[in-house]
PDB file of N, CA and C in Angstrom:
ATOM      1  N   UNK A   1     117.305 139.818  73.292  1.00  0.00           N
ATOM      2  CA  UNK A   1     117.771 141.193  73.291  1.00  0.00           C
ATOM      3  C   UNK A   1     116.636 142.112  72.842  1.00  0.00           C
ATOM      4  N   UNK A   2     116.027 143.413  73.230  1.00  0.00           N
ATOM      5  CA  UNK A   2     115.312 143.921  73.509  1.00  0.00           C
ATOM      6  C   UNK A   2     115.763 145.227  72.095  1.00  0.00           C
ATOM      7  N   UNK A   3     114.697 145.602  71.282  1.00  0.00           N
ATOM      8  CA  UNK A   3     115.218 146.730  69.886  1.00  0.00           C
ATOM      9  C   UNK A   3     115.063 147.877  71.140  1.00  0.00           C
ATOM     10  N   UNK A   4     115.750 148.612  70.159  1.00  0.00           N
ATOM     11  CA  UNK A   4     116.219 149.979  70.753  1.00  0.00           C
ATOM     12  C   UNK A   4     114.935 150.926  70.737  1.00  0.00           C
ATOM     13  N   UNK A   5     114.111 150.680  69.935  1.00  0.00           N
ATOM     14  CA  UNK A   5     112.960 151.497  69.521  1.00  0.00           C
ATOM     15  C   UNK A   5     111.788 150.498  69.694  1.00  0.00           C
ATOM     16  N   UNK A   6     110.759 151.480  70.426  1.00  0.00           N
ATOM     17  CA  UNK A   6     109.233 150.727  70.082  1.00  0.00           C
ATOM     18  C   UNK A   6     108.971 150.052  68.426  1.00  0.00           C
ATOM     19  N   UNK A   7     107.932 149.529  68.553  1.00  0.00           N
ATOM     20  CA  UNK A   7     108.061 148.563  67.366  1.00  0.00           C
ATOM     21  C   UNK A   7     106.425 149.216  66.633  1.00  0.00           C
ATOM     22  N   UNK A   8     106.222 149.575  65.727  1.00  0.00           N
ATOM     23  CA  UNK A   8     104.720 149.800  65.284  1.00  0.00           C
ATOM     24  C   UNK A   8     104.384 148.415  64.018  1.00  0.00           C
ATOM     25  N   UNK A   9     103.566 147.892  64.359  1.00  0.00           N
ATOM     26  CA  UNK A   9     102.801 146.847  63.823  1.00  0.00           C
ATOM     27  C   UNK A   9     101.727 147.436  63.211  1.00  0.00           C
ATOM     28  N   UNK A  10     101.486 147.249  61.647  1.00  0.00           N
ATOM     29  CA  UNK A  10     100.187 147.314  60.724  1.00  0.00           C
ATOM     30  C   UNK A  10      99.460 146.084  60.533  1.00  0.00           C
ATOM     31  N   UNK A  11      98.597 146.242  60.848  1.00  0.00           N
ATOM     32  CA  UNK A  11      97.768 144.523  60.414  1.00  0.00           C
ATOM     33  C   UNK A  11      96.428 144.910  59.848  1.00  0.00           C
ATOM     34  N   UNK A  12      96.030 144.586  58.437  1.00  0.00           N
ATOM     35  CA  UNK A  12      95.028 144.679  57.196  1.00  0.00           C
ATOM     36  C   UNK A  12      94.879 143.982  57.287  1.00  0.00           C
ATOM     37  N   UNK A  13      92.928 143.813  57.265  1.00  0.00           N
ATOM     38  CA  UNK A  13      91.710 142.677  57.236  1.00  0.00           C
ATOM     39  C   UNK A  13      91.017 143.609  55.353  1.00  0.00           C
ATOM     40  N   UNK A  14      90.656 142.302  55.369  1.00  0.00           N
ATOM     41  CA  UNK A  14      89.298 141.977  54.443  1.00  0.00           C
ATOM     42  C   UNK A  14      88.200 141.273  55.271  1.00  0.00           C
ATOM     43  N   UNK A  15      87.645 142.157  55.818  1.00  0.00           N
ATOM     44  CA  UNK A  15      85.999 141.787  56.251  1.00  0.00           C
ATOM     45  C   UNK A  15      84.827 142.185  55.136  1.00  0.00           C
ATOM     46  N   UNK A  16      84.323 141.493  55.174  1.00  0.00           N
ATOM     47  CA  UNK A  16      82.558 141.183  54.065  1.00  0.00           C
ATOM     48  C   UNK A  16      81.860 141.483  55.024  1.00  0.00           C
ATOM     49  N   UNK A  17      81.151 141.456  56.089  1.00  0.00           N
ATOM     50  CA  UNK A  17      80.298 141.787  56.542  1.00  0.00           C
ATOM     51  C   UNK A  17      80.776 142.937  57.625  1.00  0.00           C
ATOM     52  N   UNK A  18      79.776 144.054  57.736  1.00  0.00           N
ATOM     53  CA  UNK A  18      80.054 145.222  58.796  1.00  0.00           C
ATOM     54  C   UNK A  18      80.008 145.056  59.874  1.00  0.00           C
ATOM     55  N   UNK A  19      78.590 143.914  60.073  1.00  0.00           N
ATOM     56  CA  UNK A  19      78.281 143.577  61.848  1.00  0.00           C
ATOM     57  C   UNK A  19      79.911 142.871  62.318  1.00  0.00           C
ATOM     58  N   UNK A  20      80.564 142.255  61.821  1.00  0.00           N
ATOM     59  CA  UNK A  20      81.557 141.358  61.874  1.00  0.00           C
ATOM     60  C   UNK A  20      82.774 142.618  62.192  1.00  0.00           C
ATOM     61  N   UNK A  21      83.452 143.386  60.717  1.00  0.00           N
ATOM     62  CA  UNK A  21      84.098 144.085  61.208  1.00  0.00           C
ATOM     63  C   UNK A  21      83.955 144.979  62.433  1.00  0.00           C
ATOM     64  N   UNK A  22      82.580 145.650  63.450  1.00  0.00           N
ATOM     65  CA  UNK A  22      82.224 146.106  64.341  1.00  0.00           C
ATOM     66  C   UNK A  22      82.287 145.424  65.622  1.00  0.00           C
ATOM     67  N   UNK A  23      82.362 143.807  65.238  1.00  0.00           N
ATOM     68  CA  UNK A  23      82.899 143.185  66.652  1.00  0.00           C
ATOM     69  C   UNK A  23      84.600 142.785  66.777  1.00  0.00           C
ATOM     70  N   UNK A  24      85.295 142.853  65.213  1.00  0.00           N
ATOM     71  CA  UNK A  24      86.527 142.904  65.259  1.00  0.00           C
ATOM     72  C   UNK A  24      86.977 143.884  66.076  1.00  0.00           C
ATOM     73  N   UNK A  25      85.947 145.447  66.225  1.00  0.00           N
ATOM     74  CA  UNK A  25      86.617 147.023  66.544  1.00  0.00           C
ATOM     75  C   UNK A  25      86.519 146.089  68.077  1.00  0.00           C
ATOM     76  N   UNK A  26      85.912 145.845  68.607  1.00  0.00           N
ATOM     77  CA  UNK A  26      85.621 145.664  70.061  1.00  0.00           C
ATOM     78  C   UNK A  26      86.407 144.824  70.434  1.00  0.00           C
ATOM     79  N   UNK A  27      86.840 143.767  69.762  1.00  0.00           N
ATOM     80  CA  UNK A  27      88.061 143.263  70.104  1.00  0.00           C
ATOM     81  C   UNK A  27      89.162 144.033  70.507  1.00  0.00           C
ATOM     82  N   UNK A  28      89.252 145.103  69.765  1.00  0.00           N
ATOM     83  CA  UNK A  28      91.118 145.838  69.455  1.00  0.00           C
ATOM     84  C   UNK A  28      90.602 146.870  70.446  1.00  0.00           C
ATOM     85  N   UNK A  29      89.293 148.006  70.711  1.00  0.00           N
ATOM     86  CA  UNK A  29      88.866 148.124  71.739  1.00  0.00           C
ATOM     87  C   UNK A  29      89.060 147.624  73.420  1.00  0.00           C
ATOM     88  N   UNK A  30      89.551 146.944  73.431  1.00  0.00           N
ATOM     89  CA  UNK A  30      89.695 146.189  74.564  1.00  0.00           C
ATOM     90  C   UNK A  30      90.754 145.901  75.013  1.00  0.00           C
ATOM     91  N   UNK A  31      91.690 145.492  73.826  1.00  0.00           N
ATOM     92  CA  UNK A  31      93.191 145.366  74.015  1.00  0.00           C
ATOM     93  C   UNK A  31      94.031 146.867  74.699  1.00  0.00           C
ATOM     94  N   UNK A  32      93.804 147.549  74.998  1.00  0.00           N
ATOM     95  CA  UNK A  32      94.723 148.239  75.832  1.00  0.00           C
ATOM     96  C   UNK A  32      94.784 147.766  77.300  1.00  0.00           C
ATOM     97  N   UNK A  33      93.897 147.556  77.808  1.00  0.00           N
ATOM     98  CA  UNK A  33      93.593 146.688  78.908  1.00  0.00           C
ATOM     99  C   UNK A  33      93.314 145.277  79.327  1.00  0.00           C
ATOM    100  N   UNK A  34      92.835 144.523  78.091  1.00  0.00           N
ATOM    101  CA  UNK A  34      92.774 143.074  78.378  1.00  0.00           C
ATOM    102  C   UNK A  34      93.943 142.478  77.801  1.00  0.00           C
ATOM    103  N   UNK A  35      94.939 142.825  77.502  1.00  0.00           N
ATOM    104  CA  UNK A  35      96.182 142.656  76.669  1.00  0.00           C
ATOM    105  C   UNK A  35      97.075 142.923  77.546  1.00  0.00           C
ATOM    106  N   UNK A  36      97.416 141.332  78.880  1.00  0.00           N
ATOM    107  CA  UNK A  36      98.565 141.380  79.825  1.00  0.00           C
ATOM    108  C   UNK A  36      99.136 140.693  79.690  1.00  0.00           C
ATOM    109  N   UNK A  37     100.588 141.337  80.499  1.00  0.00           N
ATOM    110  CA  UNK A  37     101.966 140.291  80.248  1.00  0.00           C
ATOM    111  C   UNK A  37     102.101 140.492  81.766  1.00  0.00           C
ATOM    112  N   UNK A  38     102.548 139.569  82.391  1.00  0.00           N
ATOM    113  CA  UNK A  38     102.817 139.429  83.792  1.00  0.00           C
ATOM    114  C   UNK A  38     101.984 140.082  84.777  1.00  0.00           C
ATOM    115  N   UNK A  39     100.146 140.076  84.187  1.00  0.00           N
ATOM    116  CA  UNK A  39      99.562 140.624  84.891  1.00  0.00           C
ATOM    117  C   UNK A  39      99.133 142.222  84.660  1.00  0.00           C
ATOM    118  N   UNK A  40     100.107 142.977  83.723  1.00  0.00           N
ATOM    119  CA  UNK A  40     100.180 144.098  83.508  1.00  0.00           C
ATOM    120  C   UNK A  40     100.126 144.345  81.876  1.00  0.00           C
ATOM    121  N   UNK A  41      99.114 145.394  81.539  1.00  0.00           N
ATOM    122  CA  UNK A  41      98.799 146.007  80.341  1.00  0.00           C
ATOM    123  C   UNK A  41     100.530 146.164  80.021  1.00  0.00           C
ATOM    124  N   UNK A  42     100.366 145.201  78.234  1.00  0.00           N
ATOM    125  CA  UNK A  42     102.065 145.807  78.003  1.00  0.00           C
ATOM    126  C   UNK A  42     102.109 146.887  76.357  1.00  0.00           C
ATOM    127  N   UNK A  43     100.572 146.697  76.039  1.00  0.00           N
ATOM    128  CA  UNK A  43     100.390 146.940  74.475  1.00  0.00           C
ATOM    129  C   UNK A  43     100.761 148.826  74.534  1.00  0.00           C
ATOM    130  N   UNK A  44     101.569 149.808  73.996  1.00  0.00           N
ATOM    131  CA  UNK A  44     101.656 151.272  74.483  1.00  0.00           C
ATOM    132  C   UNK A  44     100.519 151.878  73.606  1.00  0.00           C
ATOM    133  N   UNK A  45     100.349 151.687  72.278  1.00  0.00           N
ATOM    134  CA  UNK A  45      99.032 152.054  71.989  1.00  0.00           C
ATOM    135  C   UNK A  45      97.982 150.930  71.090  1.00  0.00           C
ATOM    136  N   UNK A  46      97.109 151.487  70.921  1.00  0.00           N
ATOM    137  CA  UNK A  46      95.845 150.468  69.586  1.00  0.00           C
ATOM    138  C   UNK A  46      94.932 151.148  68.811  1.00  0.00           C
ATOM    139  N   UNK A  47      95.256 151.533  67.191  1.00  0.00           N
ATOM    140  CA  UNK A  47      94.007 152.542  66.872  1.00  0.00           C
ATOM    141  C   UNK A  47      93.663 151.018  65.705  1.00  0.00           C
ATOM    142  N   UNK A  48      92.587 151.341  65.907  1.00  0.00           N
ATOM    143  CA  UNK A  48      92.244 150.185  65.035  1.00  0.00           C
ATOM    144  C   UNK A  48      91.007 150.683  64.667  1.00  0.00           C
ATOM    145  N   UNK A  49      90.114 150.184  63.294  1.00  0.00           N
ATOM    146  CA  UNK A  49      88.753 150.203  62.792  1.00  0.00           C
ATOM    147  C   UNK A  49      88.892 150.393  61.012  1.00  0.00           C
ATOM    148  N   UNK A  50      87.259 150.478  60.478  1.00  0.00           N
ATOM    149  CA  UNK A  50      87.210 150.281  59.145  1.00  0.00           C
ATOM    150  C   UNK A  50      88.429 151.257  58.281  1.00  0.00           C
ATOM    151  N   UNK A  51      88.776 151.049  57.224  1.00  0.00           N
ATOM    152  CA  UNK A  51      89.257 152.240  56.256  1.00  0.00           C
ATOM    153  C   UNK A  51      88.505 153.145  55.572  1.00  0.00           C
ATOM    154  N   UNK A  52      88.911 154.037  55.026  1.00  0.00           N
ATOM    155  CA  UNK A  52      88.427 154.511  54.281  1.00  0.00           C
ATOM    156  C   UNK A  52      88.379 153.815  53.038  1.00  0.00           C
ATOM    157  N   UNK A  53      87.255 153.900  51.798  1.00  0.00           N
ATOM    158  CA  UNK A  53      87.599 152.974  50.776  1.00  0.00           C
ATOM    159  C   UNK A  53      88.166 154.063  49.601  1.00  0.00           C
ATOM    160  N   UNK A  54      89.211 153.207  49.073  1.00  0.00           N
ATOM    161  CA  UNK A  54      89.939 153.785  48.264  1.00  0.00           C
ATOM    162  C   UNK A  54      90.424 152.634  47.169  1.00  0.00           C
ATOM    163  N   UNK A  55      90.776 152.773  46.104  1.00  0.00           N
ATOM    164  CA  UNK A  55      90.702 152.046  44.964  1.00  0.00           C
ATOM    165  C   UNK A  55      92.606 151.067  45.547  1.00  0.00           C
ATOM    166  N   UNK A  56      93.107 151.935  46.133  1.00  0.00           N
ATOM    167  CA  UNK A  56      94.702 151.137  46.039  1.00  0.00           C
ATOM    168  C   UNK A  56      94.565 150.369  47.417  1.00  0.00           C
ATOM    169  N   UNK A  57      92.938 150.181  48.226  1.00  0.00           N
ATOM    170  CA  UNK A  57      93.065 149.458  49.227  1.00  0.00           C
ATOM    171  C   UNK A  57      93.494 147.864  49.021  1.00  0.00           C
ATOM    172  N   UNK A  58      92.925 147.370  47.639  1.00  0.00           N
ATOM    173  CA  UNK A  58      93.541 146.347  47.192  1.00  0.00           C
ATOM    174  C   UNK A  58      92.414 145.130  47.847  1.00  0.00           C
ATOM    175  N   UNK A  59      91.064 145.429  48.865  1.00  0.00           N
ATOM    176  CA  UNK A  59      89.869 144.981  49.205  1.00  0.00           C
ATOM    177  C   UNK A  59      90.527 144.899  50.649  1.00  0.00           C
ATOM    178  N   UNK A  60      91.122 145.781  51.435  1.00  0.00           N
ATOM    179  CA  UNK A  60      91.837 145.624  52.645  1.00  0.00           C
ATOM    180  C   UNK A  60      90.755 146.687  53.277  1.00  0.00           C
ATOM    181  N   UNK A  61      89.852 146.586  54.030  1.00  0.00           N
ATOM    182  CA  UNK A  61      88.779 147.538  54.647  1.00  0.00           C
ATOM    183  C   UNK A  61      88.650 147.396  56.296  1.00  0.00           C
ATOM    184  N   UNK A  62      89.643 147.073  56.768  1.00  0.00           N
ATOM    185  CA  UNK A  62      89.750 147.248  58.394  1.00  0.00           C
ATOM    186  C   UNK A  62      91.495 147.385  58.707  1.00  0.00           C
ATOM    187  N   UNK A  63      91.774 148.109  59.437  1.00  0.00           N
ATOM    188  CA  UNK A  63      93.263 148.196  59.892  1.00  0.00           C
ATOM    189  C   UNK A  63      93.375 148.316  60.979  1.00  0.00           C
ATOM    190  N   UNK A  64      94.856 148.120  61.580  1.00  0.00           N
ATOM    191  CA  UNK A  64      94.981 147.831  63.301  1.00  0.00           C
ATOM    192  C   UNK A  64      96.399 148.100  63.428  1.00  0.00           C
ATOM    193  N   UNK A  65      96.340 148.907  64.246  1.00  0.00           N
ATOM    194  CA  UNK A  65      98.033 149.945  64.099  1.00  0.00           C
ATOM    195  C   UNK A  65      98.565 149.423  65.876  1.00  0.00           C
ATOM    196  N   UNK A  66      99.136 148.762  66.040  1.00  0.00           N
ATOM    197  CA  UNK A  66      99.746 148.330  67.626  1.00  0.00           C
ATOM    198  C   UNK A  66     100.828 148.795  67.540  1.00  0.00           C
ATOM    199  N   UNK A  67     101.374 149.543  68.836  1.00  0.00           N
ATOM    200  CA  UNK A  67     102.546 149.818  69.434  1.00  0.00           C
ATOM    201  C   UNK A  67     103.406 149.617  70.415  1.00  0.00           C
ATOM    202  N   UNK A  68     104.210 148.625  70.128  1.00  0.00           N
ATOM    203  CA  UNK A  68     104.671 147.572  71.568  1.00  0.00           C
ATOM    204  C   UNK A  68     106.403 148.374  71.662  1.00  0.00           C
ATOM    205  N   UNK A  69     106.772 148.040  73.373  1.00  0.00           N
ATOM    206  CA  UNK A  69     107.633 148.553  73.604  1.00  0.00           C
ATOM    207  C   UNK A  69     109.162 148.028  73.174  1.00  0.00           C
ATOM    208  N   UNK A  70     108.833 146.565  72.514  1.00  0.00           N
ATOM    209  CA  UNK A  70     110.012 145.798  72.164  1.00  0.00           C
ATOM    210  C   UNK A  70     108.994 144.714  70.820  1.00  0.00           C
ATOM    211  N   UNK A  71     110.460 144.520  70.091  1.00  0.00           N
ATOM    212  CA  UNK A  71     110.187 143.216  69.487  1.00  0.00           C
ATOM    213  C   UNK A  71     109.702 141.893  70.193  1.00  0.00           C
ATOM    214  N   UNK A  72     109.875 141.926  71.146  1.00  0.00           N
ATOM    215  CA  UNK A  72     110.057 141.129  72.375  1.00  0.00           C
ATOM    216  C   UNK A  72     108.422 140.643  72.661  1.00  0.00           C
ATOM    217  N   UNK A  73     107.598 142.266  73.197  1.00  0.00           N
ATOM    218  CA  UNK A  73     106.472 142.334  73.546  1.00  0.00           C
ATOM    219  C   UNK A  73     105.922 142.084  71.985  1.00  0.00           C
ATOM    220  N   UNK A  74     105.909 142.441  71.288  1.00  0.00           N
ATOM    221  CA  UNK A  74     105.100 141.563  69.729  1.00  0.00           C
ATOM    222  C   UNK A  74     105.317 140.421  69.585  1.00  0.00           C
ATOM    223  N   UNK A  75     106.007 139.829  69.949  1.00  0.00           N
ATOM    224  CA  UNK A  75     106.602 137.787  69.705  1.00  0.00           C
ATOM    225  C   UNK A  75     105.503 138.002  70.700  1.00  0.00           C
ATOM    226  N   UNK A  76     105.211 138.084  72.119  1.00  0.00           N
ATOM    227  CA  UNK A  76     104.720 137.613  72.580  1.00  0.00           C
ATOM    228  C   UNK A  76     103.155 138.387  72.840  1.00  0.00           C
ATOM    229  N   UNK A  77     102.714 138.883  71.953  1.00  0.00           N
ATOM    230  CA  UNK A  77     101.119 139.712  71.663  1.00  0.00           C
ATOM    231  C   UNK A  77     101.125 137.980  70.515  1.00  0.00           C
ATOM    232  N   UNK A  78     101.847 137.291  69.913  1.00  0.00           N
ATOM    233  CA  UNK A  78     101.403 136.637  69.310  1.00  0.00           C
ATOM    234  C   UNK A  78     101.427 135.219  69.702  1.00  0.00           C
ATOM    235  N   UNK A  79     102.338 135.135  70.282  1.00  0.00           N
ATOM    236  CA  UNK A  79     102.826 133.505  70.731  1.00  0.00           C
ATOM    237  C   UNK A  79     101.706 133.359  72.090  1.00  0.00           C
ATOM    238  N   UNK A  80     101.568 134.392  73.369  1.00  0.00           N
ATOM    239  CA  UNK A  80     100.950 134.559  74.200  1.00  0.00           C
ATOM    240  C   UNK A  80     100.106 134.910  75.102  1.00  0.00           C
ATOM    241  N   UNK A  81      99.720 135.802  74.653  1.00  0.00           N
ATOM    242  CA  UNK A  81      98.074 136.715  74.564  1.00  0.00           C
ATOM    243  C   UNK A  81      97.235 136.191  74.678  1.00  0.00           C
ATOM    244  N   UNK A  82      96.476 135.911  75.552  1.00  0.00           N
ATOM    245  CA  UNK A  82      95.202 135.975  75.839  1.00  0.00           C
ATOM    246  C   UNK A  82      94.454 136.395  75.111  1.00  0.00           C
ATOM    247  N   UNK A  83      94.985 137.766  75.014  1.00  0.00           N
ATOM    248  CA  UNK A  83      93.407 138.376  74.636  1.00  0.00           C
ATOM    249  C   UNK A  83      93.867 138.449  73.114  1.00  0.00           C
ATOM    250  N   UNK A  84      94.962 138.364  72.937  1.00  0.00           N
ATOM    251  CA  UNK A  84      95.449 138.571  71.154  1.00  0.00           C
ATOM    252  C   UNK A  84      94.924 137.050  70.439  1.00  0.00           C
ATOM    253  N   UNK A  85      94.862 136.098  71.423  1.00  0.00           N
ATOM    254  CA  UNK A  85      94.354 134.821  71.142  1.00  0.00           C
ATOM    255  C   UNK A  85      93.080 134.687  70.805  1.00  0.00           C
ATOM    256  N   UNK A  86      92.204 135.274  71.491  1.00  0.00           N
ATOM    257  CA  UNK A  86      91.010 135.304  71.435  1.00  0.00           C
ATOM    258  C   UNK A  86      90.403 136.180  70.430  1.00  0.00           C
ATOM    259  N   UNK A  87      90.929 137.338  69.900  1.00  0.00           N
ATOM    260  CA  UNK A  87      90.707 138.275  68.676  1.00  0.00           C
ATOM    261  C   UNK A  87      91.406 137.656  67.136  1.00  0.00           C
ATOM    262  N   UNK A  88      92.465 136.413  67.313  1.00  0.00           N
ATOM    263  CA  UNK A  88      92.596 136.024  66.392  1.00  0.00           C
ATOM    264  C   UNK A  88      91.820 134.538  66.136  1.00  0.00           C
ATOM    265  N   UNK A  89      90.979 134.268  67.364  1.00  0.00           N
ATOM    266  CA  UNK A  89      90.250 133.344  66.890  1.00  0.00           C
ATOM    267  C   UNK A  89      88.626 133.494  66.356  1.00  0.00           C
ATOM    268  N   UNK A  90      88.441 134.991  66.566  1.00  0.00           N
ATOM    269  CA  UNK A  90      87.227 135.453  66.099  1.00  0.00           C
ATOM    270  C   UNK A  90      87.537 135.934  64.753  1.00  0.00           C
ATOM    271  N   UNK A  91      88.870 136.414  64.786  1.00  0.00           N
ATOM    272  CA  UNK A  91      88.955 136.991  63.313  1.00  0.00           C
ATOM    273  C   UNK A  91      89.458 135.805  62.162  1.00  0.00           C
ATOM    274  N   UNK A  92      89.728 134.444  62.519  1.00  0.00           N
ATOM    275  CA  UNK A  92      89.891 133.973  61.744  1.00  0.00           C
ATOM    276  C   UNK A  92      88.922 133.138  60.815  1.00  0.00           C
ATOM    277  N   UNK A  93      87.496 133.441  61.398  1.00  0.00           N
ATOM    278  CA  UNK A  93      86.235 132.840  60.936  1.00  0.00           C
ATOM    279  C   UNK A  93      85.697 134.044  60.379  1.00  0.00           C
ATOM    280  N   UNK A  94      85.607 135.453  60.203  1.00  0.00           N
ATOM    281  CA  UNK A  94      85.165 136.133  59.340  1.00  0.00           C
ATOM    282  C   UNK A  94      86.141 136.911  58.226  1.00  0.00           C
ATOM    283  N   UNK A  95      87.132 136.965  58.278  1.00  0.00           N
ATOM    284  CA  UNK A  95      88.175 137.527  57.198  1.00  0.00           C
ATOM    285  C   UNK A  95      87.924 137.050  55.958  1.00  0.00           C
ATOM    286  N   UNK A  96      88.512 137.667  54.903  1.00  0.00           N
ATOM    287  CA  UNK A  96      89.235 136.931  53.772  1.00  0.00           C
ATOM    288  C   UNK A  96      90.157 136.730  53.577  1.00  0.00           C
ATOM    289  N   UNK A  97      90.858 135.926  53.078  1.00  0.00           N
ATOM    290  CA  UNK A  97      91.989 135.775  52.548  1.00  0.00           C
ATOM    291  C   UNK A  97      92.933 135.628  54.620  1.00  0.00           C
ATOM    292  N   UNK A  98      94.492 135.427  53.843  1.00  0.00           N
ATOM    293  CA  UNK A  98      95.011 136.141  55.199  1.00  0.00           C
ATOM    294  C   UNK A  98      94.886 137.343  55.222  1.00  0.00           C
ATOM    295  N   UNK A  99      95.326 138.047  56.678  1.00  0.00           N
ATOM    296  CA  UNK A  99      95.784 139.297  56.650  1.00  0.00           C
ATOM    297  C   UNK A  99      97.015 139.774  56.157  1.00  0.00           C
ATOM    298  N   UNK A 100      97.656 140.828  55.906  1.00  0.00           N
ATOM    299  CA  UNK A 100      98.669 141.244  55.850  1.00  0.00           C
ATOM    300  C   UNK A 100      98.925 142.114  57.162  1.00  0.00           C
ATOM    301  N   UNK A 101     100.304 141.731  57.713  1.00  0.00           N
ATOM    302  CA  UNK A 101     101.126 142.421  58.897  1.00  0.00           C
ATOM    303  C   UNK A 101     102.314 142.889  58.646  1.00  0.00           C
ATOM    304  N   UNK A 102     102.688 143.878  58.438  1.00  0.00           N
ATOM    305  CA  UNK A 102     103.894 144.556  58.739  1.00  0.00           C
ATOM    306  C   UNK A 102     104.241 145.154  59.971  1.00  0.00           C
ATOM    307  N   UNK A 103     105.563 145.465  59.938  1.00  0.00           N
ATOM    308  CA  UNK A 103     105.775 146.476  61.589  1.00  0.00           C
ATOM    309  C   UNK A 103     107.306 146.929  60.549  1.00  0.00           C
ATOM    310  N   UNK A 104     107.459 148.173  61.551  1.00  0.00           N
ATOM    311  CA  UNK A 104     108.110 148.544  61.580  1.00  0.00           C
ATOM    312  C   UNK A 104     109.192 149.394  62.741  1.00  0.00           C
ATOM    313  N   UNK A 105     110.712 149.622  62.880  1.00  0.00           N
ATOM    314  CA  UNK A 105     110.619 150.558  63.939  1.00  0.00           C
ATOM    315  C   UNK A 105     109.903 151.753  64.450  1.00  0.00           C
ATOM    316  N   UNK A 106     109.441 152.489  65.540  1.00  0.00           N
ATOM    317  CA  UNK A 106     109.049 154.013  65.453  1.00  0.00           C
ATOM    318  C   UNK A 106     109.958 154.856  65.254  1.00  0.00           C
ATOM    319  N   UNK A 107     109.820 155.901  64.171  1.00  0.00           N
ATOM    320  CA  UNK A 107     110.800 156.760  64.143  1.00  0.00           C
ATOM    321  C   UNK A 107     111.627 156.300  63.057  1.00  0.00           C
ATOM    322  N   UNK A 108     111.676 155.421  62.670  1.00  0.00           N
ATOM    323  CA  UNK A 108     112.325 154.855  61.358  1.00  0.00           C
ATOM    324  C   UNK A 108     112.507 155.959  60.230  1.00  0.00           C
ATOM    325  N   UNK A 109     111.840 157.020  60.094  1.00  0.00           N
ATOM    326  CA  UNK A 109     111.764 158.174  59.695  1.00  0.00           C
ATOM    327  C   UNK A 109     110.831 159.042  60.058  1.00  0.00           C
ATOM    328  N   UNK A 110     111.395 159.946  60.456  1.00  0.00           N
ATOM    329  CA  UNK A 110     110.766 161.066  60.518  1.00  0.00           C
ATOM    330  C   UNK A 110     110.708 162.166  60.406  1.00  0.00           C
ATOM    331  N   UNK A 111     109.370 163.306  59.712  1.00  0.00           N
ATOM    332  CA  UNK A 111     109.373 164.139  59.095  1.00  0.00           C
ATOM    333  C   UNK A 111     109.370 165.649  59.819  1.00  0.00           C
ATOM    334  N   UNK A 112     109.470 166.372  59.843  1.00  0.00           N
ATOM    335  CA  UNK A 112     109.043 167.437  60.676  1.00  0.00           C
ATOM    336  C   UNK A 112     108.668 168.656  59.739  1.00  0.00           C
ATOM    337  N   UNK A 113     107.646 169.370  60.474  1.00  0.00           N
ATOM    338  CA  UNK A 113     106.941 169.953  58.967  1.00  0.00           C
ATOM    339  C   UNK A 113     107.075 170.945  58.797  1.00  0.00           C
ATOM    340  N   UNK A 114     107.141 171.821  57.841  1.00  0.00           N
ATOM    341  CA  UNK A 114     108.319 172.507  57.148  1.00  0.00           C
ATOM    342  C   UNK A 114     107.032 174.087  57.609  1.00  0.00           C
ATOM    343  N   UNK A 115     107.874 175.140  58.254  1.00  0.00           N
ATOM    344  CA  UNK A 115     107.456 176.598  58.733  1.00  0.00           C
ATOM    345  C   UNK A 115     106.414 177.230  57.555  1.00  0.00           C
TER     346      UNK A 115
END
């Protein structure tokens, strides 16, 4: 069964080296287009790259914001991806630690900003 709402996915790296996090960007770079499901781009958006450093980053210095059209299409950015395969097998030789992933619905709240 398919959620009612697009799904937004957060995923936090700890990268040590810059050259490394800069080929992580080119990975997520790529995923709007090398990221198919039946032949066809299914990912709706990808902002991904370093953070800003800030003391409550907690040593989390790369982030990756995906926006899939179902829960559905995220099971399968992970179970089946190609190209999600191939960015988690580069990223699993320079990280620290695991990552942390959350998602959430879109729209789960939202603000609208005050006149």
């Amino acid at each position: 069964m398919s959620s009612a709402k697009p799904i937004i996915r957060v995923t936090l790296f700890k990268i040590p080296s810059p050259p490394d996090a800069e080929t992580l960007l080119l990975h997520y770079r790529g995923m709007p287009t090398n990221a198919l499901k039946d032949g066809k781009p299914y990912l709706l958006s990808v902002t991904a790259g370093p953070t800003i450093e800030d003391a409550r980053s907690q040593g989390f210095n790369f982030a990756a914001i995906s926006k899939f059209k179902s829960k559905e299409d995220m099971a399968y950015y992970d179970e089946g991806c190609a190209a999600h395969a191939a960015l988690k097998a580069f990223a699993k030789n320079v990280i620290q630690g695991p990552p942390m992933v959350v998602y959430l619905e879109d729209g789960t709240a939202e603000w609208k900003k005050l006149p």
